[in-house]
C-alpha atoms as a PDB file:
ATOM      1  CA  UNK A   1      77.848 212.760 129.887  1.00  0.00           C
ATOM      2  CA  UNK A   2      80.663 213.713 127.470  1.00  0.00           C
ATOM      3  CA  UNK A   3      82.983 211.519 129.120  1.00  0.00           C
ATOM      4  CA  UNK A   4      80.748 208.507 129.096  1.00  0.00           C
ATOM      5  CA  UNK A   5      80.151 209.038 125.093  1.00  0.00           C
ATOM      6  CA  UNK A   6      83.579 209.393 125.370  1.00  0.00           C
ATOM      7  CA  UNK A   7      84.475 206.106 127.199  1.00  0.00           C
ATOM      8  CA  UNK A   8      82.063 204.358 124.478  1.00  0.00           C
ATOM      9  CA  UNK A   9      83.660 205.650 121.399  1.00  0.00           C
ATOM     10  CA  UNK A  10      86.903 203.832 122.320  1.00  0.00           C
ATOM     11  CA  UNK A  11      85.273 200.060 122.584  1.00  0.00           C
ATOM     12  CA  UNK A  12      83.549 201.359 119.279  1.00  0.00           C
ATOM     13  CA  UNK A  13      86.493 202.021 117.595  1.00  0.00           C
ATOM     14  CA  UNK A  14      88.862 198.949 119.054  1.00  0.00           C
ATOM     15  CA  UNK A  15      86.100 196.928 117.720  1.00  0.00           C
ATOM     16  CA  UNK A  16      86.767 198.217 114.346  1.00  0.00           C
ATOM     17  CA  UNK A  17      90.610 197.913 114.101  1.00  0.00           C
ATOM     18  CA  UNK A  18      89.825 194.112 115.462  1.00  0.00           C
ATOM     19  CA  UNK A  19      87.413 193.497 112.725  1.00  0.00           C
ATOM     20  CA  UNK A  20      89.828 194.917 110.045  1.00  0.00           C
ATOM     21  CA  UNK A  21      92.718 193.027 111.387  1.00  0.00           C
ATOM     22  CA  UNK A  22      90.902 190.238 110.450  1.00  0.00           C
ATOM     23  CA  UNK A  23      90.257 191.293 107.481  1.00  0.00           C
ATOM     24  CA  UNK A  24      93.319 191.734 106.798  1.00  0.00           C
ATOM     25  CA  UNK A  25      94.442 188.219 108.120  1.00  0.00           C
ATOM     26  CA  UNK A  26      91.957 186.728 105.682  1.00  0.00           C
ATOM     27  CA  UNK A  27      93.624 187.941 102.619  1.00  0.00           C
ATOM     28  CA  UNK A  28      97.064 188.223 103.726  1.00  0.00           C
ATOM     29  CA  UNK A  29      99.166 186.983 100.813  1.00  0.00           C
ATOM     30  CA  UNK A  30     102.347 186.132 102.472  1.00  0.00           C
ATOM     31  CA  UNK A  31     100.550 183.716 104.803  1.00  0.00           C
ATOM     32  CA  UNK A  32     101.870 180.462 104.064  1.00  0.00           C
ATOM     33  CA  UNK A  33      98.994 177.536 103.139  1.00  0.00           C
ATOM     34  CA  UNK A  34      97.869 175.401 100.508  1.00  0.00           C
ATOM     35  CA  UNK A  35      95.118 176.731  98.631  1.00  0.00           C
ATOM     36  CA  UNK A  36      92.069 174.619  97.180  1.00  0.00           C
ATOM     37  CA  UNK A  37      92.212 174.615  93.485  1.00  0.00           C
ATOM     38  CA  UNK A  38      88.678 172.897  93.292  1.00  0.00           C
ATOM     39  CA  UNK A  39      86.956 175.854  94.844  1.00  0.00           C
ATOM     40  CA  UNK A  40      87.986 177.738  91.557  1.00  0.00           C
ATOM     41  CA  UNK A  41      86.988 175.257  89.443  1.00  0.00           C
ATOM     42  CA  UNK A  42      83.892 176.080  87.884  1.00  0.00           C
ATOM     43  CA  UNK A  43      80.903 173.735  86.543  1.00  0.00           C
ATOM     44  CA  UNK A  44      81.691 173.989  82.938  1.00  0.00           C
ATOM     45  CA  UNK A  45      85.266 173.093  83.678  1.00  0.00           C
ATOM     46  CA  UNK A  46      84.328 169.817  85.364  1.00  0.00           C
ATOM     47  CA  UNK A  47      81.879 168.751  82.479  1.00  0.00           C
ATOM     48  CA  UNK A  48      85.241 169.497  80.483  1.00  0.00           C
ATOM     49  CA  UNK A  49      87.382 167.277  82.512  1.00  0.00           C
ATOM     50  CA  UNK A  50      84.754 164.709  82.837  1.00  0.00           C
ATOM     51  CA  UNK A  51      84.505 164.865  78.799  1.00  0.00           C
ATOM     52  CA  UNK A  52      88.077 164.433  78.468  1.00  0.00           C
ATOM     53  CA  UNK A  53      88.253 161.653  80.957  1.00  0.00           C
ATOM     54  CA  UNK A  54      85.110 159.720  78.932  1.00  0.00           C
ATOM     55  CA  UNK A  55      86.817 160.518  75.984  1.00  0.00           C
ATOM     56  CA  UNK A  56      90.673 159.078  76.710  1.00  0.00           C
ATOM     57  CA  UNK A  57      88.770 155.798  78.067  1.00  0.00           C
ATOM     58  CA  UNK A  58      87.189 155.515  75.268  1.00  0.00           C
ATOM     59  CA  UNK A  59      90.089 156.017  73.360  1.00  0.00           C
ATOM     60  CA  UNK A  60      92.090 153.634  75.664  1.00  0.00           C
ATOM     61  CA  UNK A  61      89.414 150.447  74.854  1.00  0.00           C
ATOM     62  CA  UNK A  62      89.542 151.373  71.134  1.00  0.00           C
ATOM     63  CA  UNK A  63      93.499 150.625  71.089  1.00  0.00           C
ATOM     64  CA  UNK A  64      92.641 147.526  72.884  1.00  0.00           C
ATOM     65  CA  UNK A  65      90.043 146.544  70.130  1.00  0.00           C
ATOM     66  CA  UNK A  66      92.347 147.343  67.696  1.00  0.00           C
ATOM     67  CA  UNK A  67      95.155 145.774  68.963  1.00  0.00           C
ATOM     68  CA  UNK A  68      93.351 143.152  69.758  1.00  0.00           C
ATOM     69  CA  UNK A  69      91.603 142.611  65.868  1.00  0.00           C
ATOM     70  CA  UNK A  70      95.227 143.284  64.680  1.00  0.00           C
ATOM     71  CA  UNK A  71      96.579 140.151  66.507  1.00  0.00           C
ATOM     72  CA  UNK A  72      93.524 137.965  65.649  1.00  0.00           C
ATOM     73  CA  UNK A  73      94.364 139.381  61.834  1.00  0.00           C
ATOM     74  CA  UNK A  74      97.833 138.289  61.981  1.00  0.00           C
ATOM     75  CA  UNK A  75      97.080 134.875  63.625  1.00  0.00           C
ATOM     76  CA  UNK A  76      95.107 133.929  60.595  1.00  0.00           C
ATOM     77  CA  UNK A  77      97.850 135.233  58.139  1.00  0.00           C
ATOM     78  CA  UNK A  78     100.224 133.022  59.639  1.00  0.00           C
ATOM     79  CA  UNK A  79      97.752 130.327  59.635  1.00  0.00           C
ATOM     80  CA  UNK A  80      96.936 130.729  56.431  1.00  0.00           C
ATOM     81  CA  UNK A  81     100.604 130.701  55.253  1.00  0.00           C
ATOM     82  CA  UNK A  82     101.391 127.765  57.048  1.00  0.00           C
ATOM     83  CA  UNK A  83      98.100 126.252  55.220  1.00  0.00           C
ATOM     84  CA  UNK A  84     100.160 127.585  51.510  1.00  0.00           C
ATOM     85  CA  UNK A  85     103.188 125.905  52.562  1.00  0.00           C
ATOM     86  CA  UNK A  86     101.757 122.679  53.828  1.00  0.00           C
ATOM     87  CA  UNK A  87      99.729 122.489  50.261  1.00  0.00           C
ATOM     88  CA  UNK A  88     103.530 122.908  48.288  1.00  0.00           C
ATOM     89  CA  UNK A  89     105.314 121.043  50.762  1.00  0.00           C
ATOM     90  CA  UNK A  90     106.904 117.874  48.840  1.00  0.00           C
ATOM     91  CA  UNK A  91     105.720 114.633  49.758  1.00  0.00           C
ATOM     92  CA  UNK A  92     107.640 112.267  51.762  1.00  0.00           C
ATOM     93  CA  UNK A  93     108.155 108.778  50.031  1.00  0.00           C
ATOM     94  CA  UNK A  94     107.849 106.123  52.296  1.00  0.00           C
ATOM     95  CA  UNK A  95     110.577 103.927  49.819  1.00  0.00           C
ATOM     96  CA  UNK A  96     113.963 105.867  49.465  1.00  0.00           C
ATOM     97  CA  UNK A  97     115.367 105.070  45.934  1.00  0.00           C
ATOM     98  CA  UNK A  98     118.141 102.369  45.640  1.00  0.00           C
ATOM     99  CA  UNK A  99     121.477 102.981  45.672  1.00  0.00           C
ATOM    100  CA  UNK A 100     124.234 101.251  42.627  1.00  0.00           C
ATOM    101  CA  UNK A 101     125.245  98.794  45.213  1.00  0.00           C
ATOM    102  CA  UNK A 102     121.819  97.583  46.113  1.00  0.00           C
ATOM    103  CA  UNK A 103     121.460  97.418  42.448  1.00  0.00           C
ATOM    104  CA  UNK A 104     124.373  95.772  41.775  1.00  0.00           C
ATOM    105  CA  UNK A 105     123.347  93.264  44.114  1.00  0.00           C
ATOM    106  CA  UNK A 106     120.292  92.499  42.523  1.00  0.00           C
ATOM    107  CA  UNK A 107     122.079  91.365  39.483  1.00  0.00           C
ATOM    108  CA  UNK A 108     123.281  88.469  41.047  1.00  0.00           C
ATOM    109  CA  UNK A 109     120.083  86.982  41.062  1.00  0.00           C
ATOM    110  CA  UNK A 110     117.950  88.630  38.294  1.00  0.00           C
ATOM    111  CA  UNK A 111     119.239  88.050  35.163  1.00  0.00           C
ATOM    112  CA  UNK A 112     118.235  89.871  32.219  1.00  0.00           C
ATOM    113  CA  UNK A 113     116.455  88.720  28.917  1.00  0.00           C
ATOM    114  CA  UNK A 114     119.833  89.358  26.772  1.00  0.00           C
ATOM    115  CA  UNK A 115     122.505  86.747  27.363  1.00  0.00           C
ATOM    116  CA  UNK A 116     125.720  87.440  29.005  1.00  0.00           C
ATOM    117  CA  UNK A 117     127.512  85.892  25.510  1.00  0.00           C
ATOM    118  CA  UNK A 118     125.836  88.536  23.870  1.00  0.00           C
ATOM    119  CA  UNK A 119     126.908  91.192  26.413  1.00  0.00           C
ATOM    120  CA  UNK A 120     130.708  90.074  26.192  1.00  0.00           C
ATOM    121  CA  UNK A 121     131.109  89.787  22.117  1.00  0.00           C
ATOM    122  CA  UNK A 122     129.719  93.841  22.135  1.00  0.00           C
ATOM    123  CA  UNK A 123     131.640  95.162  24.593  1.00  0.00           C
ATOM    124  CA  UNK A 124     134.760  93.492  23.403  1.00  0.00           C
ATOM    125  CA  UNK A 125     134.246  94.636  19.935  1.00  0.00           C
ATOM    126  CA  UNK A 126     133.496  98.315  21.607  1.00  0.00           C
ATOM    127  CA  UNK A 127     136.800  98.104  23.339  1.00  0.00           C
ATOM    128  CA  UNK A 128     134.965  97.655  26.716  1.00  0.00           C
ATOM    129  CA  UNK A 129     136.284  95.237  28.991  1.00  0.00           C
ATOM    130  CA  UNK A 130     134.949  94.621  32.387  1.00  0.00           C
ATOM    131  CA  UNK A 131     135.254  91.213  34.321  1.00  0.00           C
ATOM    132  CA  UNK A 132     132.449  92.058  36.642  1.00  0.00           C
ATOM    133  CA  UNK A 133     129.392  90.263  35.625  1.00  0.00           C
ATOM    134  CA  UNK A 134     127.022  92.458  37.558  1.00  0.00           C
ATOM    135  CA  UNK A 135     127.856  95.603  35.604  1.00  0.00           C
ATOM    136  CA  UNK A 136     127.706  93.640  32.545  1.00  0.00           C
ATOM    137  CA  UNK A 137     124.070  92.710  33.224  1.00  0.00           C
ATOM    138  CA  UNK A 138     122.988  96.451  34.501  1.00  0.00           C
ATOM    139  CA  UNK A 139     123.945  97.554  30.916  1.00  0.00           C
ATOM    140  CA  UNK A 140     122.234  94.479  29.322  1.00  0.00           C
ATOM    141  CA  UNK A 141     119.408  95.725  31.336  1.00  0.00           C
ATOM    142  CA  UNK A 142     119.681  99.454  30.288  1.00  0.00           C
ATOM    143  CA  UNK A 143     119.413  98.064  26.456  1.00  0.00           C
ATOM    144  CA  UNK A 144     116.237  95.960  27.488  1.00  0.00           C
ATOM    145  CA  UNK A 145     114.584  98.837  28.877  1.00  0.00           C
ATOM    146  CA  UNK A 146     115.780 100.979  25.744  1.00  0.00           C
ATOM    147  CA  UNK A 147     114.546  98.854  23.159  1.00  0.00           C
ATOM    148  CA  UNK A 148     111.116  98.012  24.820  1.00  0.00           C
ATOM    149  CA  UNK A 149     110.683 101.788  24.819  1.00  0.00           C
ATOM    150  CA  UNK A 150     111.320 101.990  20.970  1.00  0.00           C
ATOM    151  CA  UNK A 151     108.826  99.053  20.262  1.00  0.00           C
ATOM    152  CA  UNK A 152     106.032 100.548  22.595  1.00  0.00           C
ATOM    153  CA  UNK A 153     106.569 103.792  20.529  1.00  0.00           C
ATOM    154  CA  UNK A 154     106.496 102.585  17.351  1.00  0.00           C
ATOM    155  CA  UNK A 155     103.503 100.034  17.910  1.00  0.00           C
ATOM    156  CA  UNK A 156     101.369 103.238  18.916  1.00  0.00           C
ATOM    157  CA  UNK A 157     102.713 104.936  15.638  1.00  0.00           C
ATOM    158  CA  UNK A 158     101.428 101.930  13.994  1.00  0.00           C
ATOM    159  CA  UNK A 159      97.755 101.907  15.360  1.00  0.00           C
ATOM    160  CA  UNK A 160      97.495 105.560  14.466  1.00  0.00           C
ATOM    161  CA  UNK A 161      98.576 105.129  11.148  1.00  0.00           C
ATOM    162  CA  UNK A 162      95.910 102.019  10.732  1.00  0.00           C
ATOM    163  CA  UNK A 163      93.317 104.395  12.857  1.00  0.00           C
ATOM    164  CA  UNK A 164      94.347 107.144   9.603  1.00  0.00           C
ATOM    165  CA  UNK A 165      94.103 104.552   6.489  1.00  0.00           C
ATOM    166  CA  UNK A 166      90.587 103.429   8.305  1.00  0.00           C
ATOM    167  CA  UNK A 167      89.190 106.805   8.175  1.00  0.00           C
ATOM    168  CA  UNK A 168      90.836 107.493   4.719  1.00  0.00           C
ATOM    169  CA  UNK A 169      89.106 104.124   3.140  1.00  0.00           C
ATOM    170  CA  UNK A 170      85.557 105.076   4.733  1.00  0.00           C
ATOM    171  CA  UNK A 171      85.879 108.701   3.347  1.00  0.00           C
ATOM    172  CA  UNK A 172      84.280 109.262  -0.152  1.00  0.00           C
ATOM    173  CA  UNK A 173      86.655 111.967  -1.424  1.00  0.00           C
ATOM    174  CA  UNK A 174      89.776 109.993  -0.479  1.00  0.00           C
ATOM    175  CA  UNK A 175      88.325 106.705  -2.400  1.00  0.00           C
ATOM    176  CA  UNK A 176      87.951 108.550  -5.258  1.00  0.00           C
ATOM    177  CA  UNK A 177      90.965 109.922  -5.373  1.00  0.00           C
ATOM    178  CA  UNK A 178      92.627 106.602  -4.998  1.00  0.00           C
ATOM    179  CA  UNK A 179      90.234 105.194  -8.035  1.00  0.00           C
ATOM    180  CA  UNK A 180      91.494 107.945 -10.273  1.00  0.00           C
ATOM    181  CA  UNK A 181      94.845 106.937  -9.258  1.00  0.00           C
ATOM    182  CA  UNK A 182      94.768 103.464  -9.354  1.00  0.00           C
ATOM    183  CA  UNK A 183      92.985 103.827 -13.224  1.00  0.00           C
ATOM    184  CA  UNK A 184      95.872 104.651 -14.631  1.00  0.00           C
ATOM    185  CA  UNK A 185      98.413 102.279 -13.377  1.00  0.00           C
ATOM    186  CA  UNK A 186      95.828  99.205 -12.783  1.00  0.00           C
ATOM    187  CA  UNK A 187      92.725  98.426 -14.085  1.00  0.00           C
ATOM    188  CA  UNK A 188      89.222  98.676 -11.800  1.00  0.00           C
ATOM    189  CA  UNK A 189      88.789  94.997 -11.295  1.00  0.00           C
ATOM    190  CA  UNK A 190      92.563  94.870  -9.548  1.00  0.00           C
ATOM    191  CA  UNK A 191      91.771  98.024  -7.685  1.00  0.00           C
ATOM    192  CA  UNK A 192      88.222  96.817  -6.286  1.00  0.00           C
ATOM    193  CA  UNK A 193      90.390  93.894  -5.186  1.00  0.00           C
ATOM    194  CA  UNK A 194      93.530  95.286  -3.698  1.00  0.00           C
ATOM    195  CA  UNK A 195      90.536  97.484  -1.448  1.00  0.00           C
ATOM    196  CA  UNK A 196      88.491  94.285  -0.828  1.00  0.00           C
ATOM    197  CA  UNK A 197      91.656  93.220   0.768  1.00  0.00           C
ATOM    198  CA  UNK A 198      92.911  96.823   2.702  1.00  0.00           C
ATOM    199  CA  UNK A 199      89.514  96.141   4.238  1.00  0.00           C
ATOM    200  CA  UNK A 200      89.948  92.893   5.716  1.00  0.00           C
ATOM    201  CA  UNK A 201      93.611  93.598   6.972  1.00  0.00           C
ATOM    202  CA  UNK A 202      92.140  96.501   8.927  1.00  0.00           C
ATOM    203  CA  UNK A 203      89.173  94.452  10.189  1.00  0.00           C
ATOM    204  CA  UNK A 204      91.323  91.532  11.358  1.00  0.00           C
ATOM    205  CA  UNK A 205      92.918  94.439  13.455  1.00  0.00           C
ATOM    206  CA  UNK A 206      96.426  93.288  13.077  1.00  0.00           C
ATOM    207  CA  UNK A 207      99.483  95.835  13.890  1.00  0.00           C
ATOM    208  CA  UNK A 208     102.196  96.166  11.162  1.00  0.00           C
ATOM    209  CA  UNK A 209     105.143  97.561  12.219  1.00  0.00           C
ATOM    210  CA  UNK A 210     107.370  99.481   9.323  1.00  0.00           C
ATOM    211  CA  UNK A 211     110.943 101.354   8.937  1.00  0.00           C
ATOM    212  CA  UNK A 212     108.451 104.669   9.093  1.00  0.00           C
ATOM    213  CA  UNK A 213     106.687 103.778  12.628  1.00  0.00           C
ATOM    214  CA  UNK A 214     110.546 102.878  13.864  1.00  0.00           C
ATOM    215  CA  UNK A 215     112.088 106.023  12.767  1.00  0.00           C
ATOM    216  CA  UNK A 216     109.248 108.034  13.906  1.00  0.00           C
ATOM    217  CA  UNK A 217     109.874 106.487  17.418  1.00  0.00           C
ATOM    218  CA  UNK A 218     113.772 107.167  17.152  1.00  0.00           C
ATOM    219  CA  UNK A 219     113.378 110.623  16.415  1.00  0.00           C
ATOM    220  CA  UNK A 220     112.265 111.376  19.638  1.00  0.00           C
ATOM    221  CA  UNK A 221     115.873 110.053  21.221  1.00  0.00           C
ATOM    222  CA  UNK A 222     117.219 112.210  18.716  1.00  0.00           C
ATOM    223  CA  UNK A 223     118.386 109.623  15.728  1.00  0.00           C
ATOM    224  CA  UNK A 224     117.515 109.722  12.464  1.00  0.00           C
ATOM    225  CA  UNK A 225     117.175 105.992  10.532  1.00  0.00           C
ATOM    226  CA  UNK A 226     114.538 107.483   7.978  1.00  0.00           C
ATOM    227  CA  UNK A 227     115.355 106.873   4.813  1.00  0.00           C
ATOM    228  CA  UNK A 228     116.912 109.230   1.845  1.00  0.00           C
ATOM    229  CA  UNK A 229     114.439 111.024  -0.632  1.00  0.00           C
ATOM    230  CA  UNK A 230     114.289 109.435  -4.369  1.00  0.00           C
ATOM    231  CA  UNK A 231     115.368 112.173  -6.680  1.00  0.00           C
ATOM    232  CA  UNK A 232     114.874 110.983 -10.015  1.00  0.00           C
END
């Protein structure tokens, strides 16, 4: 009997080495293998990752939005500077101007209103002498447009001087004044006259044109025809 206990320790035991063995093969660390990092991984650390994941898209479509706005943004800052420049821009004549021989040519034809006699005695006597007609008559047509720029002048000088002595006449302090004045140089019969008579000129409407409405118009092309102050 002791050698059959015997004989059924030993399976006993070899059963036990075998079982640590494999033990032992489980958690041998120099056994070569990859390991499964996700069996590690707890719950809380996947909500994390999934978090972060949620979170970078997110991110990711809020560049796009925002590069996307910032585009749109600059797109209407260059339209609307290309608007600004459009509104400044100069325009573009359809006529280009004339050049002096185009000018020159016209003269041939077109004559002006002073005659070329005229033209010839001033510029000889200015020690000008020029045997081409055409420049002759551009000058002669430089005066023209000089003078009737001096007459235009000084008829509006005129009618605002008339417009003045109307208002003057039909004001009661000025008409007295001019009574008082005219009393002691003229007598009131002479004065109520000489008025009688202001009054028609200025309803007739007719433009006078003196030495003070031409040097007022001269003034403004810098010469001075008015005449001296009386010093007595």
């Amino acid at each position: 009997m002791s050698q059959e206990i015997g004989l059924n320790e030993k399976p006993e035991n070899d059963f036990d080495q075998e079982m640590d063995v494999e033990v032992d093969d489980e958690f041998n660390d120099n056994e070569e293998g990859q390991i499964d990092n996700g069996l590690f991984t707890s719950k809380e650390d996947k909500r994390v990752s999934d978090s972060n994941g949620d979170f970078n898209e997110k991110n990711n479509n809020d560049s796009t939005t925002t590069s996307k706005s910032a585009t749109n943004n600059n797109d209407k800052d260059n339209k609307k500077i290309e608007d600004d420049k459009k509104l400044f821009e100069l325009p573009e004549f359809t006529r280009k101007d004339k050049t002096l021989s185009e000018i020159l040519e016209l003269m041939d034809e077109n004559v002006p209103i002073i005659p070329d006699a005229v033209i010839d005695y001033y510029m000889t006597k200015n020690g000008f002498n020029c045997s081409d007609k055409r420049v002759k008559r551009l000058l002669a047509l430089a005066t023209q447009k000089f003078i009737s720029d001096i007459t235009t002048d000084a008829y509006e000088y005129s009618r605002i001087r008339s417009s003045v002595s109307v208002s003057n006449a039909n004001n009661g302090q000025s008409r007295a004044r001019q009574l008082l004045a005219a009393q002691q140089q003229q007598q009131q019969q002479q004065l109520t006259q000489q008025q009688q008579q202001q009054n028609e000129k200025n309803t007739q409407s007719k433009v006078v044109l003196t030495v003070s409405d031409l040097s007022a118009a001269v003034s403004e092309y810098g010469l001075n025809i008015t005449r001296p102050d009386f010093y007595r």
